[in-house]
Protein backbone atom coordinates (compact mmCIF):
# COMPACT_ATOMS: atom_id res chain seq x y z
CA UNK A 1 0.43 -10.51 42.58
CA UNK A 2 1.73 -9.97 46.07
CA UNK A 3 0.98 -12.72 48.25
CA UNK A 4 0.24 -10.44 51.49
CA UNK A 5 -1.48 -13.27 53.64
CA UNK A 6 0.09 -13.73 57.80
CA UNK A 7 0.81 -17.40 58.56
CA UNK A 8 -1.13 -19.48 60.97
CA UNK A 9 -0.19 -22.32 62.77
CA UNK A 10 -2.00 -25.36 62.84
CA UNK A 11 -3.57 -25.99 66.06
CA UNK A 12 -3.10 -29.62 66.48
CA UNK A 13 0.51 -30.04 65.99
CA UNK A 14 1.78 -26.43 65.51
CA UNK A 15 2.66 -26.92 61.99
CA UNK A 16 3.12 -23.86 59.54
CA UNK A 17 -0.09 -23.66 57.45
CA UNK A 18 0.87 -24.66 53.70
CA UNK A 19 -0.08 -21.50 51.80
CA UNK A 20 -1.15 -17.62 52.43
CA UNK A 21 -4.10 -17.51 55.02
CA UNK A 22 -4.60 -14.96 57.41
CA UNK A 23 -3.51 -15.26 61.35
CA UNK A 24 -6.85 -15.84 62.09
CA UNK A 25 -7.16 -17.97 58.40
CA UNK A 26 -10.94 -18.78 58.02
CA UNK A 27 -12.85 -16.33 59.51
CA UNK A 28 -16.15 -16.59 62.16
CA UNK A 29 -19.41 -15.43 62.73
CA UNK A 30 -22.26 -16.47 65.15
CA UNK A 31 -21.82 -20.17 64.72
CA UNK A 32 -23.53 -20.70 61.22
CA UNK A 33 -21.14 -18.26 59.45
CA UNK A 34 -22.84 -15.14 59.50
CA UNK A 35 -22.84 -12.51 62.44
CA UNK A 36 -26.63 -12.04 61.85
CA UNK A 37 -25.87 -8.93 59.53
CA UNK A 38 -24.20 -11.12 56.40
CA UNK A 39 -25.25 -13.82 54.40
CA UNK A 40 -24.18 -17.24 55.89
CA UNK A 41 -22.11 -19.94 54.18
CA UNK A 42 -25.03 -22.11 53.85
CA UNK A 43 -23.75 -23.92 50.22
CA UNK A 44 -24.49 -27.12 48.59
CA UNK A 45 -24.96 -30.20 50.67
CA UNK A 46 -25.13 -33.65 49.55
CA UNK A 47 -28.91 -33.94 49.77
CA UNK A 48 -28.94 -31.29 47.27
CA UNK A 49 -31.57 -28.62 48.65
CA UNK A 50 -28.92 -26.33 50.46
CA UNK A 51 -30.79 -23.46 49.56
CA UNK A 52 -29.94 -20.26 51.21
CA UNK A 53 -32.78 -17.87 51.50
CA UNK A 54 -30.80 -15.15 53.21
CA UNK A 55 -29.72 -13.29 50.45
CA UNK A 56 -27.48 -10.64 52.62
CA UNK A 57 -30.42 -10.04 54.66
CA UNK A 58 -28.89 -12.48 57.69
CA UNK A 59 -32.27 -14.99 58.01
CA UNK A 60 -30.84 -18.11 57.96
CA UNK A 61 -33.82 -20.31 58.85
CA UNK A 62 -33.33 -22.41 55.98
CA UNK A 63 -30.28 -23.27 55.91
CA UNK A 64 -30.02 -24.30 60.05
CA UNK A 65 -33.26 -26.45 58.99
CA UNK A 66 -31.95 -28.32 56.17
CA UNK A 67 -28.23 -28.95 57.84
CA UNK A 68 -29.99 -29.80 60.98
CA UNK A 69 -31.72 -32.85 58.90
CA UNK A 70 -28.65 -34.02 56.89
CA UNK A 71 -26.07 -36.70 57.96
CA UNK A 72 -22.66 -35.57 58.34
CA UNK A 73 -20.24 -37.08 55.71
CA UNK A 74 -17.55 -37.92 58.65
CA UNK A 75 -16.85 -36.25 62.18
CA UNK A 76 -14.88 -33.23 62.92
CA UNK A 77 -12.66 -35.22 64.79
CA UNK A 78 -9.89 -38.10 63.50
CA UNK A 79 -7.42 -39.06 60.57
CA UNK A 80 -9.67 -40.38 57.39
CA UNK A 81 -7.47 -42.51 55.24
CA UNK A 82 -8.72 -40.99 51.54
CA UNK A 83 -10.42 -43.63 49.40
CA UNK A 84 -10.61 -46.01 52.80
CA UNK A 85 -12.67 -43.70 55.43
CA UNK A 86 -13.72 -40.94 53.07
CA UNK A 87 -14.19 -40.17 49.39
CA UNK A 88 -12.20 -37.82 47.52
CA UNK A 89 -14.57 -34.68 46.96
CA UNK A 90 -15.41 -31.23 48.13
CA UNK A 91 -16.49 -30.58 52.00
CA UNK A 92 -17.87 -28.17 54.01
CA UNK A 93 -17.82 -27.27 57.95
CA UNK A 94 -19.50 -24.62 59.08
CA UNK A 95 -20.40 -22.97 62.85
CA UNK A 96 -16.82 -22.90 64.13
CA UNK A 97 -15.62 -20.77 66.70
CA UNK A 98 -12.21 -18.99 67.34
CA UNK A 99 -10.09 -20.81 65.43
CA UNK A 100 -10.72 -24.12 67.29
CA UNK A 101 -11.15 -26.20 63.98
CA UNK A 102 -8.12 -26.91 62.19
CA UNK A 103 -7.77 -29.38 59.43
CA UNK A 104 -5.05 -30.63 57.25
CA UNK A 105 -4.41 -32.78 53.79
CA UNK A 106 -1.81 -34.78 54.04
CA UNK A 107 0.31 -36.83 51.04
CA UNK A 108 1.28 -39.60 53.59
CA UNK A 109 0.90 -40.75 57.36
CA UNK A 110 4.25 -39.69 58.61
CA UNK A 111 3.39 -36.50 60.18
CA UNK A 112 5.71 -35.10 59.07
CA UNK A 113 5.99 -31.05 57.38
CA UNK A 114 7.21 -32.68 54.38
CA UNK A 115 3.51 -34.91 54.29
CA UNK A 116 1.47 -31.26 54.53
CA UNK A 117 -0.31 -30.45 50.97
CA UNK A 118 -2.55 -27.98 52.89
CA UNK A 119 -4.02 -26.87 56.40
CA UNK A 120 -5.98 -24.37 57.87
CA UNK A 121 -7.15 -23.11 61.25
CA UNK A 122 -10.78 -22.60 60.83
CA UNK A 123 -13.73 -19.67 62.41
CA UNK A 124 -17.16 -19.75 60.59
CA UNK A 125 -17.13 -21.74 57.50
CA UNK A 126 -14.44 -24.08 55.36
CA UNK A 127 -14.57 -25.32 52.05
CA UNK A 128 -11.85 -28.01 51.33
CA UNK A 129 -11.52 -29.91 48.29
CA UNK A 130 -9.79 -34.00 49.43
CA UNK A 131 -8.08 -35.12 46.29
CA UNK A 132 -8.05 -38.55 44.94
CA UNK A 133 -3.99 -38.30 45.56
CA UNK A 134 -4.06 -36.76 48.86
CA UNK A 135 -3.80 -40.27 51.58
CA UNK A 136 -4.90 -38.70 54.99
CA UNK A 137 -7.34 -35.83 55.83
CA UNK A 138 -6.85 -34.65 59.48
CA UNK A 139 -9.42 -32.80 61.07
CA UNK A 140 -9.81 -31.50 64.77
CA UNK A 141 -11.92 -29.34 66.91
CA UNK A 142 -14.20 -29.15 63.65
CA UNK A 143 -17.67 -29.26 63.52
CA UNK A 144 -19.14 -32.19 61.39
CA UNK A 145 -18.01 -32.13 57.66
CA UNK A 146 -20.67 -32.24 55.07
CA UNK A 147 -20.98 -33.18 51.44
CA UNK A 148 -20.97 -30.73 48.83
CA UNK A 149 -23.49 -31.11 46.09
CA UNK A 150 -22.04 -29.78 43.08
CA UNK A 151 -25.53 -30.21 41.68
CA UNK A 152 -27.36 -27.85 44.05
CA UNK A 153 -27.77 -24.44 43.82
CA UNK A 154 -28.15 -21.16 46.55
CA UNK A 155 -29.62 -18.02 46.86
CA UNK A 156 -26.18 -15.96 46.62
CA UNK A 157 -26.65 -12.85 48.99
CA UNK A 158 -25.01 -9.74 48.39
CA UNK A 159 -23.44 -9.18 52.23
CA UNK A 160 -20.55 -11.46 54.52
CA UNK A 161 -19.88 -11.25 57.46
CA UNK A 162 -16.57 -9.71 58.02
CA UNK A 163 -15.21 -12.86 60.09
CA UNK A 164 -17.36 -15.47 57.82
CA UNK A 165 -14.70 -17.40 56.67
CA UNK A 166 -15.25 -19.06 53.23
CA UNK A 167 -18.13 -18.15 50.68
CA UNK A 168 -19.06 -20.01 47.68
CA UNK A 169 -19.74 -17.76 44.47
CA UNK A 170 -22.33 -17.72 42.71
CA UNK A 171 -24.33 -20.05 45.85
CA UNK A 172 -23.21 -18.13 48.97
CA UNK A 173 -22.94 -14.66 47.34
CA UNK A 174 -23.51 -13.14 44.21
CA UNK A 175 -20.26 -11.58 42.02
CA UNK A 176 -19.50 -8.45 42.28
CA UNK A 177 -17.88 -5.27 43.83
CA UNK A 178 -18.14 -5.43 48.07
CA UNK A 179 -16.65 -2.87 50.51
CA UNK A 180 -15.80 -3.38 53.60
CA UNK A 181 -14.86 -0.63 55.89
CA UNK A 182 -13.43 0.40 59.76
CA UNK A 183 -10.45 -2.19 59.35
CA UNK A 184 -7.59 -1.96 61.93
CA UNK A 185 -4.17 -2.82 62.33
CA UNK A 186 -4.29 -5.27 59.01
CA UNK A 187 -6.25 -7.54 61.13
CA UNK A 188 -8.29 -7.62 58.11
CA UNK A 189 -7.49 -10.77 55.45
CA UNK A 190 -9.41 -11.10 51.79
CA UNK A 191 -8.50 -14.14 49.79
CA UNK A 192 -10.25 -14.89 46.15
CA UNK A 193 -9.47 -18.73 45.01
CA UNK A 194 -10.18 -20.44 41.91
CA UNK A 195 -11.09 -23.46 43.98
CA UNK A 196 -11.06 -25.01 48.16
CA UNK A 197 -7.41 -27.24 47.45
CA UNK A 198 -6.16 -24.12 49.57
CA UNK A 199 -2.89 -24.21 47.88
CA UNK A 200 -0.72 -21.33 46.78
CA UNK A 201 -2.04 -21.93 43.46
CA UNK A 202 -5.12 -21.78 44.65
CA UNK A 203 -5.29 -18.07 44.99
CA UNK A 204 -6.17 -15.53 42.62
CA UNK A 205 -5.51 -12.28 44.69
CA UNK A 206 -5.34 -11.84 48.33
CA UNK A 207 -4.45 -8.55 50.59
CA UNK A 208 -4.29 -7.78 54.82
CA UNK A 209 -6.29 -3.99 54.88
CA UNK A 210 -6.16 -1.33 57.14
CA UNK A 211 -8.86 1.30 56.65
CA UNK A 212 -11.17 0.80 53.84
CA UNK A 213 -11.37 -2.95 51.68
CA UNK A 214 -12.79 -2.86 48.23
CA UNK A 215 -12.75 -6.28 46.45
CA UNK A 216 -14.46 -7.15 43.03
CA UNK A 217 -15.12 -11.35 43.04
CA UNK A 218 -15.62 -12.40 39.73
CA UNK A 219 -18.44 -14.39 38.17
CA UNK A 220 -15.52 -17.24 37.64
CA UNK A 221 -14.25 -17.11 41.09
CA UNK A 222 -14.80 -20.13 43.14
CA UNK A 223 -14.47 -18.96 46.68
CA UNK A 224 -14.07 -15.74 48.86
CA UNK A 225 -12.69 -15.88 52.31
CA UNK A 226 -12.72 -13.38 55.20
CA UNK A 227 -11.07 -13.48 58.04
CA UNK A 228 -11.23 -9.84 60.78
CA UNK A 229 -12.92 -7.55 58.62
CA UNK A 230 -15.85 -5.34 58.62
CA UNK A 231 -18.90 -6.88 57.23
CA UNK A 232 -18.96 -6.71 53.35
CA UNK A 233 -21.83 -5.10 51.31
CA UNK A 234 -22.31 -5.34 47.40
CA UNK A 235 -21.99 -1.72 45.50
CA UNK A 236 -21.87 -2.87 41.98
């Protein structure tokens, strides 16, 4: 498998993102992770009724509503000492804009690149999965981070928004074969992951396109991410 991904920077301290993410790694929509034509990122939370009634058809209602009501697990903003200030687990921010939100696990406090087990630079929605190991999570220009339920369950739609950033199988969207067309200049970035650590092990298959996309996500995938392409629609 060809690792194909551009490298981002982080926008904090300008550190090379740990990995293979796009140039624009995350992806965006129209603040909730959709672009009003996809179906938004609206996964598990930790009050456990995250449910997304979209279903590709871009009505969020339900999903603004119930993350309106629920208490952020920690701010977008700050260094969280793991195990001190936050709980190893999976989180999820969602509503960013142009690439503003960058976020980083780190293996110590030095700040150094040899500390970096993973970062990102963020548009529409982030998964990312704090180990019990990892010592500080970094996280800035982010909206609020969020628990995710493993326990609760979505309506998985069958379109993304093109610039979307991170779906959750099975919750977000369904498995399956999506197209994605009218890609330019291999500004478009597809990443399938067997789970949100966001390490080079992390990825299952990944590709920039120019033209025409077609990507099959599996029923055991964990996560999709999109970052510059054309909205996605299931054809199979």
């Amino acid at each position: 498998m060809g690792m194909k991904g551009k490298i981002a920077l982080g926008a904090v301290v300008g550190v090379v993102v740990i990995g293979v993410v796009s140039a624009n790694a995350g992806g965006g929509g129209n603040g909730d992770g959709s672009d009003g034509k996809g179906s938004s990122a609206s996964a598990r939370h930790s009050s456990g009724t995250g449910k997304d009634t979209d279903n590709g058809t871009g009505k969020d209602t339900a999903a603004k509503t119930d993350s309106a009501k629920k208490k952020a697990a920690f701010s977008g903003d700050g260094d969280f000492r793991v195990g001190k200030d936050i709980k190893p687990g999976t989180y999820r921010t969602t509503g960013n804009t142009d690439d503003m939100c960058y976020w980083e696990r780190a293996k110590d406090a030095s700040g150094e690149m040899d500390s970096l087990l993973a970062n990102d630079n963020v548009t529409g929605t982030s998964y990312v999965t704090v180990k019990a190991t990892d010592k500080i999570f970094k996280s800035s220009g982010c909206n609020d981070w969020e628990t995710v339920d493993a326990k609760a369950k979505g309506t998985p739609g069958t379109r993304m928004a093109g610039d979307g950033g991170m779906f959750e199988v099975g919750t977000d969207i369904a498995p399956g074969t999506y197209r994605s067309t009218g890609n330019k200049d291999d500004g478009c970035y597809w990443e399938r992951t067997k789970d949100a650590e966001h390490g080079l092990d992390s990825i299952i298959a990944n590709d920039n396109v120019t033209g025409t996309a077609v990507v099959t996500i599996g029923p055991k995938d964990a996560y999709f991410k999109t970052s510059g392409c054309g909205d996605w629609k299931k054809t199979a």
